[in-house]
PDB file of N, CA and C in Angstrom:
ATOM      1  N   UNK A   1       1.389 -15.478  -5.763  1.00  0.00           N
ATOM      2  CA  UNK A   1       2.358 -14.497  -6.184  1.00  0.00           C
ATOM      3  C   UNK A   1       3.716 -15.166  -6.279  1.00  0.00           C
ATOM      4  N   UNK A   2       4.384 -14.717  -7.493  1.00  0.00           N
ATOM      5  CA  UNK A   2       5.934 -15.670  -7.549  1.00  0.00           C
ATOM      6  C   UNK A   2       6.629 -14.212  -7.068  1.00  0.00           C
ATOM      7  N   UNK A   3       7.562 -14.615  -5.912  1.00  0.00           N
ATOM      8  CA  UNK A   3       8.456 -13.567  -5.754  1.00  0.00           C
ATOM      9  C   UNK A   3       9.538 -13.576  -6.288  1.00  0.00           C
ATOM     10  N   UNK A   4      10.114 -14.181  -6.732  1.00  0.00           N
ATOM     11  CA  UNK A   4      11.034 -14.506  -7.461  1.00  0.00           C
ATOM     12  C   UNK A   4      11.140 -14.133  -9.485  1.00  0.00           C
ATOM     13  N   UNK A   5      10.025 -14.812  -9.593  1.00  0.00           N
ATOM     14  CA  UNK A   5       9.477 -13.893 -11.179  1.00  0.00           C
ATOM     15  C   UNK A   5       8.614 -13.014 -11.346  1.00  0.00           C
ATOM     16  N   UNK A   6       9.188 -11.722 -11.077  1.00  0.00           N
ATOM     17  CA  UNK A   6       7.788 -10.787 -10.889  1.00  0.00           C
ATOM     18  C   UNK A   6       7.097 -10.846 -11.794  1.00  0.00           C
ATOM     19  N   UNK A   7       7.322 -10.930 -13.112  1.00  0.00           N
ATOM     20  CA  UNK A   7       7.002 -10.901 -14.727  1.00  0.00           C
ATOM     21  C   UNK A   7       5.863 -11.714 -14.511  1.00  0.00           C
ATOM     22  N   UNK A   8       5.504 -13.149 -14.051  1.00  0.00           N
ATOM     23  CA  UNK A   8       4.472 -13.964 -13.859  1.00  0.00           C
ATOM     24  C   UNK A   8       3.989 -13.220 -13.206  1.00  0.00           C
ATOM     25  N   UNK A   9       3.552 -11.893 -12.376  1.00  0.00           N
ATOM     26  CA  UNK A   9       2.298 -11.477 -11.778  1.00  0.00           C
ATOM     27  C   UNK A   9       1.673 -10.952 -12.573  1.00  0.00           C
ATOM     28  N   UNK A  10       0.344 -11.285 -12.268  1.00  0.00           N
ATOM     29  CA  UNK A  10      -0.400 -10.352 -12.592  1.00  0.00           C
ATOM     30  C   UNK A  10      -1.116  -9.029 -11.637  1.00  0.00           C
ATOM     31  N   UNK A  11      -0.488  -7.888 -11.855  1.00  0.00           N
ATOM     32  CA  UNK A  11      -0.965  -7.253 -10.772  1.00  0.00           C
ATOM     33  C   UNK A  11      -2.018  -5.923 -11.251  1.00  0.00           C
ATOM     34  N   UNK A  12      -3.065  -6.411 -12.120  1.00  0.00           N
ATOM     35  CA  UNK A  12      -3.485  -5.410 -11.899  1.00  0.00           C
ATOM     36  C   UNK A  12      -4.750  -5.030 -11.335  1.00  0.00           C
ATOM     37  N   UNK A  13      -5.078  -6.335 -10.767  1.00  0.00           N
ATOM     38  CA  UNK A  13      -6.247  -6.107  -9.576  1.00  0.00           C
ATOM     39  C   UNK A  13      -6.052  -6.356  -8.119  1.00  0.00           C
ATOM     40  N   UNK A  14      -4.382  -5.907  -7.772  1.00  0.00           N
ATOM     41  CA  UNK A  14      -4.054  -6.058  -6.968  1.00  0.00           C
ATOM     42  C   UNK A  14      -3.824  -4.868  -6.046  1.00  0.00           C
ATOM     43  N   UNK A  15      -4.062  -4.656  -4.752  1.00  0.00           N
ATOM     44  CA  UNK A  15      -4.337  -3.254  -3.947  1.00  0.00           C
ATOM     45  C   UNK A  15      -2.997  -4.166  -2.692  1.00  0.00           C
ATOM     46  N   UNK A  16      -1.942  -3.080  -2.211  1.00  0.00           N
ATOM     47  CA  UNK A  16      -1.378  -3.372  -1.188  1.00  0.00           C
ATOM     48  C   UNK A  16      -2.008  -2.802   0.072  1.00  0.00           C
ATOM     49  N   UNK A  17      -2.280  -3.367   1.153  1.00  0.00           N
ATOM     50  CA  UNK A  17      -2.856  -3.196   2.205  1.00  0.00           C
ATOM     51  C   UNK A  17      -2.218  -3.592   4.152  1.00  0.00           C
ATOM     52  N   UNK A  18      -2.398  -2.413   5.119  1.00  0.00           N
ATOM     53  CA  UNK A  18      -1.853  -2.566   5.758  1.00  0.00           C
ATOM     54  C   UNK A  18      -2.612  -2.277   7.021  1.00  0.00           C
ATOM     55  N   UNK A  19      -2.087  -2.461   8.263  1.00  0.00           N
ATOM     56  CA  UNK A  19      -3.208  -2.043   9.560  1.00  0.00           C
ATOM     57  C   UNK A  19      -4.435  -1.316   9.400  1.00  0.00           C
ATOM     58  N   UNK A  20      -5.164  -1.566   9.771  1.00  0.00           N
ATOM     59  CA  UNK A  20      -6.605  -0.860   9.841  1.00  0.00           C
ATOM     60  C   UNK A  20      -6.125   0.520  10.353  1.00  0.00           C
ATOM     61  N   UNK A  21      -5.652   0.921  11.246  1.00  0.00           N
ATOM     62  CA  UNK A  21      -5.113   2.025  12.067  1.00  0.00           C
ATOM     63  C   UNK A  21      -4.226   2.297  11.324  1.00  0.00           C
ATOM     64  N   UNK A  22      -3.628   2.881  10.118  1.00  0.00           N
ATOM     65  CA  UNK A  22      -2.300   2.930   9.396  1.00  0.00           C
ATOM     66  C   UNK A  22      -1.348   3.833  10.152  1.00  0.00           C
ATOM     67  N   UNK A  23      -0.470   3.225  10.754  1.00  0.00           N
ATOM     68  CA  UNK A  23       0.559   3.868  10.844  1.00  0.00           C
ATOM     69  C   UNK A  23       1.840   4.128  10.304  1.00  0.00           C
ATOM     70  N   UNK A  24       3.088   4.668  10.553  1.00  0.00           N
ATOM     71  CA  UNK A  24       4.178   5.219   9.454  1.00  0.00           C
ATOM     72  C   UNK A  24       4.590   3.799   8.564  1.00  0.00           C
ATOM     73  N   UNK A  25       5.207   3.051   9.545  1.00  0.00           N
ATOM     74  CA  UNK A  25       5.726   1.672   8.765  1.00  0.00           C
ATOM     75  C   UNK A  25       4.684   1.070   8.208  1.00  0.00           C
ATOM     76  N   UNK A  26       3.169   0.634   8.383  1.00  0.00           N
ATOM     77  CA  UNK A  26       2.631   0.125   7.393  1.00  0.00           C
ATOM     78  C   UNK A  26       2.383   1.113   6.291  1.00  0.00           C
ATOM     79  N   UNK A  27       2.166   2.659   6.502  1.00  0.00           N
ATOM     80  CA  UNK A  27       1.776   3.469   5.031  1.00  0.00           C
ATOM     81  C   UNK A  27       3.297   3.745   4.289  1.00  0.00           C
ATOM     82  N   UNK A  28       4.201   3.059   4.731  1.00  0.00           N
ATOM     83  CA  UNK A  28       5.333   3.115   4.407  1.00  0.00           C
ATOM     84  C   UNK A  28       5.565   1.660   3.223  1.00  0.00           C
ATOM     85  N   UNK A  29       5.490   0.873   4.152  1.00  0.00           N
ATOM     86  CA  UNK A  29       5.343  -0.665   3.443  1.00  0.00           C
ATOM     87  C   UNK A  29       4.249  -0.706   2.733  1.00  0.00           C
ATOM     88  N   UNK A  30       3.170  -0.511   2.594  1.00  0.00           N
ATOM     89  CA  UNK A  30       2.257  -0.818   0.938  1.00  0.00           C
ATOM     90  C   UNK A  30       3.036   0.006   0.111  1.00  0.00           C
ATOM     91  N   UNK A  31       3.428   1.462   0.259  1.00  0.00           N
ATOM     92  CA  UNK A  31       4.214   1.939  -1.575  1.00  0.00           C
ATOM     93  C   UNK A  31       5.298   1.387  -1.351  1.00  0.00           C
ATOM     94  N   UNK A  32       6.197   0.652  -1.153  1.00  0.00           N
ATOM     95  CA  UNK A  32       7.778  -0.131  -0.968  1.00  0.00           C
ATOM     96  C   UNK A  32       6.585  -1.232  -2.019  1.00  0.00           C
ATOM     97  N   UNK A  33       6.014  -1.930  -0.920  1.00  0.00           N
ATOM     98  CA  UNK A  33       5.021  -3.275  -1.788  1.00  0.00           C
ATOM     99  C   UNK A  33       4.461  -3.509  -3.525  1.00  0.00           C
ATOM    100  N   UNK A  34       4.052  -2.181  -3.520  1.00  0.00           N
ATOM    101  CA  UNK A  34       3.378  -2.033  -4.770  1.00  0.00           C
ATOM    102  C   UNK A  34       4.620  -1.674  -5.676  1.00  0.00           C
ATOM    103  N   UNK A  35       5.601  -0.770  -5.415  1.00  0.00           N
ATOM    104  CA  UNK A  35       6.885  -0.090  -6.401  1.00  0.00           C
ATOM    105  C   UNK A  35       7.524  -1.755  -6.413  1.00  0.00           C
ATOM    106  N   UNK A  36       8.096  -2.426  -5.530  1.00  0.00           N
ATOM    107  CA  UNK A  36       8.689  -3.820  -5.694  1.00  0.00           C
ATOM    108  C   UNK A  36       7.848  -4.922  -6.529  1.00  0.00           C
ATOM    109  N   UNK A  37       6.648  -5.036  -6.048  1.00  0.00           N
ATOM    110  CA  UNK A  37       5.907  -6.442  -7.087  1.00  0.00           C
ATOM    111  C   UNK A  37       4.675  -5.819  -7.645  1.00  0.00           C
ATOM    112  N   UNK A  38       4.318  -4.430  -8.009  1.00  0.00           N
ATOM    113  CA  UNK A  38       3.024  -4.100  -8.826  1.00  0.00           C
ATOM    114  C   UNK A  38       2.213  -4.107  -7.678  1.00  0.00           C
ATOM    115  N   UNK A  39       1.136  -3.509  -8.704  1.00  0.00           N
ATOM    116  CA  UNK A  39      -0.244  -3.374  -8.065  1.00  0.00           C
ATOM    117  C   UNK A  39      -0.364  -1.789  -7.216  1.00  0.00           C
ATOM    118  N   UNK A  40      -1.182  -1.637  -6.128  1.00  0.00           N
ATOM    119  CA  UNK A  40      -1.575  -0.238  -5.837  1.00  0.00           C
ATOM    120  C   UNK A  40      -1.458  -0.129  -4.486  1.00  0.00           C
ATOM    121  N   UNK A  41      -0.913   0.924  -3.978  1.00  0.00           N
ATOM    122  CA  UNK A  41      -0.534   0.763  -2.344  1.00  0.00           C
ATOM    123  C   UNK A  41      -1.951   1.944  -2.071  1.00  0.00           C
ATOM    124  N   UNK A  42      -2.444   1.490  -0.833  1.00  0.00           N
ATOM    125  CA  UNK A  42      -3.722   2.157  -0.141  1.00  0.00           C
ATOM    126  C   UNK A  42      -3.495   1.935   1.432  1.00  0.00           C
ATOM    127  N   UNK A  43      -4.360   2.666   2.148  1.00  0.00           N
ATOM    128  CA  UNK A  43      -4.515   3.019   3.580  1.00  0.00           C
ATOM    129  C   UNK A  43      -6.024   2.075   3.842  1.00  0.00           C
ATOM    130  N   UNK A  44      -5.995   2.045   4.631  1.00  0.00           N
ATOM    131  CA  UNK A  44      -7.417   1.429   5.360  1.00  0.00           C
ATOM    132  C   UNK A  44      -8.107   2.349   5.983  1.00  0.00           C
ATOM    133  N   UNK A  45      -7.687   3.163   6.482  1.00  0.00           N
ATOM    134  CA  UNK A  45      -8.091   4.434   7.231  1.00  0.00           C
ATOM    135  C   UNK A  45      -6.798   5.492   6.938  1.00  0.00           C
ATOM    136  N   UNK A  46      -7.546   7.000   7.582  1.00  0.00           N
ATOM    137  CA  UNK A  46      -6.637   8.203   6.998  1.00  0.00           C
ATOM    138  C   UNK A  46      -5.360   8.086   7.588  1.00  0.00           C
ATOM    139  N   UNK A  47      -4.283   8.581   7.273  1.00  0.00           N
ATOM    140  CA  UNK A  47      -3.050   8.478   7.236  1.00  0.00           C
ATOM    141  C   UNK A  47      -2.802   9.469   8.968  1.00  0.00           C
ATOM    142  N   UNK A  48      -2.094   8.718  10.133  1.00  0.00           N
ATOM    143  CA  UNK A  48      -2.163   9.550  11.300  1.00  0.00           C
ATOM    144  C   UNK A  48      -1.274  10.767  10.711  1.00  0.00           C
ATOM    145  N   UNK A  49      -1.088  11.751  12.046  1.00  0.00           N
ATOM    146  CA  UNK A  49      -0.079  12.972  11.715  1.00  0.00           C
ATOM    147  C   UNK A  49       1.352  12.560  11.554  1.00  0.00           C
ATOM    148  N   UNK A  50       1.944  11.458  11.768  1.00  0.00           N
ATOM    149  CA  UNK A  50       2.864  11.133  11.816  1.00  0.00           C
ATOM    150  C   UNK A  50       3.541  11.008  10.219  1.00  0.00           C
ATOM    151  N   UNK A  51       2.570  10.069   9.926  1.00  0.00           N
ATOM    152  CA  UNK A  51       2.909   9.654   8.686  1.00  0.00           C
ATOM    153  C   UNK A  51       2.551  11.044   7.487  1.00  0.00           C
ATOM    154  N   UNK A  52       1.723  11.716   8.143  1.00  0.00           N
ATOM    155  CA  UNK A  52       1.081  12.896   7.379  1.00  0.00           C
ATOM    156  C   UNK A  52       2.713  13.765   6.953  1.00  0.00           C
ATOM    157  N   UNK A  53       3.328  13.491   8.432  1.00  0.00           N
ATOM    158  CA  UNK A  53       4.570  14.334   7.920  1.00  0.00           C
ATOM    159  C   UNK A  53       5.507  14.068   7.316  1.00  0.00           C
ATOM    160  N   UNK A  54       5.880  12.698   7.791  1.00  0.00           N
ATOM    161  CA  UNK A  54       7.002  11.914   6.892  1.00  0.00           C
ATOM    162  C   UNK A  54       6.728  12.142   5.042  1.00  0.00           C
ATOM    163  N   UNK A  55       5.272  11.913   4.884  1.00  0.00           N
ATOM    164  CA  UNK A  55       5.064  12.179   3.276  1.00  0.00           C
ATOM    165  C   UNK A  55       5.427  13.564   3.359  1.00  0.00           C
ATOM    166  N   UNK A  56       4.672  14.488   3.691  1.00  0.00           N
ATOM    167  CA  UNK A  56       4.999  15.836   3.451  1.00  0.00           C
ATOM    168  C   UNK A  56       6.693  16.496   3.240  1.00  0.00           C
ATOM    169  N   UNK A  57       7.249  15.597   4.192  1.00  0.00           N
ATOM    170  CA  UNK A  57       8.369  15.876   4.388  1.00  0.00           C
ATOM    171  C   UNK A  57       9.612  15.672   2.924  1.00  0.00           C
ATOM    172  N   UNK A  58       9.167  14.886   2.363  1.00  0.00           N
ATOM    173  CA  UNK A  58       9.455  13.571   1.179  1.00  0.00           C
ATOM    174  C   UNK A  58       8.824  13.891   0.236  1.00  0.00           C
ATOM    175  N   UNK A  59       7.721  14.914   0.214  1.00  0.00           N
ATOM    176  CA  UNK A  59       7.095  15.737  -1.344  1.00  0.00           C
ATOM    177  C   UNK A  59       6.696  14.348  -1.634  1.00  0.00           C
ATOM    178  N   UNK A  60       6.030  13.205  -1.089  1.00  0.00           N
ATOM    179  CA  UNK A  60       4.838  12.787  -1.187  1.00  0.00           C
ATOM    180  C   UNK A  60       3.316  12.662  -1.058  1.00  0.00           C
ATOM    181  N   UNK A  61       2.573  12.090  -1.772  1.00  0.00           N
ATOM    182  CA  UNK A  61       0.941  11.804  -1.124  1.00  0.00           C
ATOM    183  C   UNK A  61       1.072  10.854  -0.735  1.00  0.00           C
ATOM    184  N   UNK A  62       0.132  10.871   0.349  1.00  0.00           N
ATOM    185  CA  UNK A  62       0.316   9.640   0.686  1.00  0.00           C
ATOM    186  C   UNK A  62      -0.506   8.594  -0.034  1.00  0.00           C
ATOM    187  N   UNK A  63      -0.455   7.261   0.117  1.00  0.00           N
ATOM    188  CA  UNK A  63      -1.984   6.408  -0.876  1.00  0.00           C
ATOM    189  C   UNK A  63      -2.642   6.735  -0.005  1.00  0.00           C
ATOM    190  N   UNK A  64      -4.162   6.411  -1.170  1.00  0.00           N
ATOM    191  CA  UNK A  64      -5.155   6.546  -0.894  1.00  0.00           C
ATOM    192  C   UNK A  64      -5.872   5.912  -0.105  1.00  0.00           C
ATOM    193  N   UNK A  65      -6.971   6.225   0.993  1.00  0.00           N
ATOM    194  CA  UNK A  65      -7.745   5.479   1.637  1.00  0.00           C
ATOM    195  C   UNK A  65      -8.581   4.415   0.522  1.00  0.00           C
ATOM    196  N   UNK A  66      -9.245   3.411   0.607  1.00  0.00           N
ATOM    197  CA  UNK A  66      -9.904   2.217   0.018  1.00  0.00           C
ATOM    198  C   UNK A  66     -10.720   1.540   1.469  1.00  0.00           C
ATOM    199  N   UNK A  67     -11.960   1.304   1.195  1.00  0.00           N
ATOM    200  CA  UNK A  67     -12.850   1.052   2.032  1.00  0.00           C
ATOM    201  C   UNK A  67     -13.166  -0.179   1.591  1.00  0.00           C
ATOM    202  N   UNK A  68     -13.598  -0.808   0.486  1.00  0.00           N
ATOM    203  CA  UNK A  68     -13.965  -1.684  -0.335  1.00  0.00           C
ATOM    204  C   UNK A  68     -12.842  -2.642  -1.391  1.00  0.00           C
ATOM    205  N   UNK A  69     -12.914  -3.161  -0.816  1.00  0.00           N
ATOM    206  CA  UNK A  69     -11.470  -4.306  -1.250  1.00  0.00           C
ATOM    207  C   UNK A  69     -12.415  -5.669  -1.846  1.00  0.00           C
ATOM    208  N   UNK A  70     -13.964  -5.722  -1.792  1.00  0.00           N
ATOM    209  CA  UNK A  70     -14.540  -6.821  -2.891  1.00  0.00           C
ATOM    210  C   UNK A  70     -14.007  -7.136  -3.927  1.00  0.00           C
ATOM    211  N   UNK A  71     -13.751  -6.476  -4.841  1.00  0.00           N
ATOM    212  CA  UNK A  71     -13.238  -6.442  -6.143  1.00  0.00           C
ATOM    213  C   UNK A  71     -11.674  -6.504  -6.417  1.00  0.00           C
ATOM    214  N   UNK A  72     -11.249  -7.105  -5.310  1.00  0.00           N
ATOM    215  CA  UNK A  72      -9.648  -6.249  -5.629  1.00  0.00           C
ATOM    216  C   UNK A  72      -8.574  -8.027  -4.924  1.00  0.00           C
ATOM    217  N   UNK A  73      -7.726  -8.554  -5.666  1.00  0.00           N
ATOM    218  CA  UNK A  73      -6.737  -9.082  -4.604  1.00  0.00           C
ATOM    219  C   UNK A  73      -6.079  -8.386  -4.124  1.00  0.00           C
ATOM    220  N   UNK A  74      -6.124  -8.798  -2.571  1.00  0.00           N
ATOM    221  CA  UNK A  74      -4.897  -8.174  -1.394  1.00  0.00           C
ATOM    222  C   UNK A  74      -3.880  -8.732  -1.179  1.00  0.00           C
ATOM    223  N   UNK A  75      -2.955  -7.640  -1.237  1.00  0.00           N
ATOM    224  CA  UNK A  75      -1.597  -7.953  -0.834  1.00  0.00           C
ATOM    225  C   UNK A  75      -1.635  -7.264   0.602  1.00  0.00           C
ATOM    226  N   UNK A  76      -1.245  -7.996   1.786  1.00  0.00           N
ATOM    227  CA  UNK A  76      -1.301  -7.651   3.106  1.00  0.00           C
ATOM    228  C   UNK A  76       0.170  -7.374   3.621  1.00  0.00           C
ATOM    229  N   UNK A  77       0.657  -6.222   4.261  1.00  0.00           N
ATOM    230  CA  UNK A  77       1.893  -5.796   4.816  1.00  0.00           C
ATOM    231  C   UNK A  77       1.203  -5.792   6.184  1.00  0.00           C
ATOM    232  N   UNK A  78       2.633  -6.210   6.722  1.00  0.00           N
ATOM    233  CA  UNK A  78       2.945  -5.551   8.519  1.00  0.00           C
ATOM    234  C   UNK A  78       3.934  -5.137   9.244  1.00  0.00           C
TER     235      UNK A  78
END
């Protein structure tokens, strides 16, 4: 990934990904991840109540859970 030239990515088999346990700052950091360098922000597991509210709160969804990341490059947040 060039961080610097986003234009050289290619992101469209790219999934942002964060703690297995997602909590606020990682379901926070994959959509920051994906809106900054492309690609698709997802959960590893369901989103706790915490974060359930912060989206709610913010008239967001949250991303989606993704179980299967074979097919996909990861972008890893923490």
């Amino acid at each position: 990934m060039d961080l610097t030239t986003l234009s050289n990515n290619n992101t469209d088999n790219l999934v942002w990904v964060g703690h297995l346990s997602p909590d606020t700052d990682s379901a926070v950091s994959v959509i920051l991840a994906s809106h900054i360098y492309g690609g698709e922000a997802a959960l590893t597991g369901e989103a706790n109540p915490e974060s359930k509210f912060v989206f709610e709160f913010c008239g967001m969804d949250a991303p989606k859970v993704k179980a299967d990341f074979s097919s996909h490059h990861i972008g890893l947040v923490d």
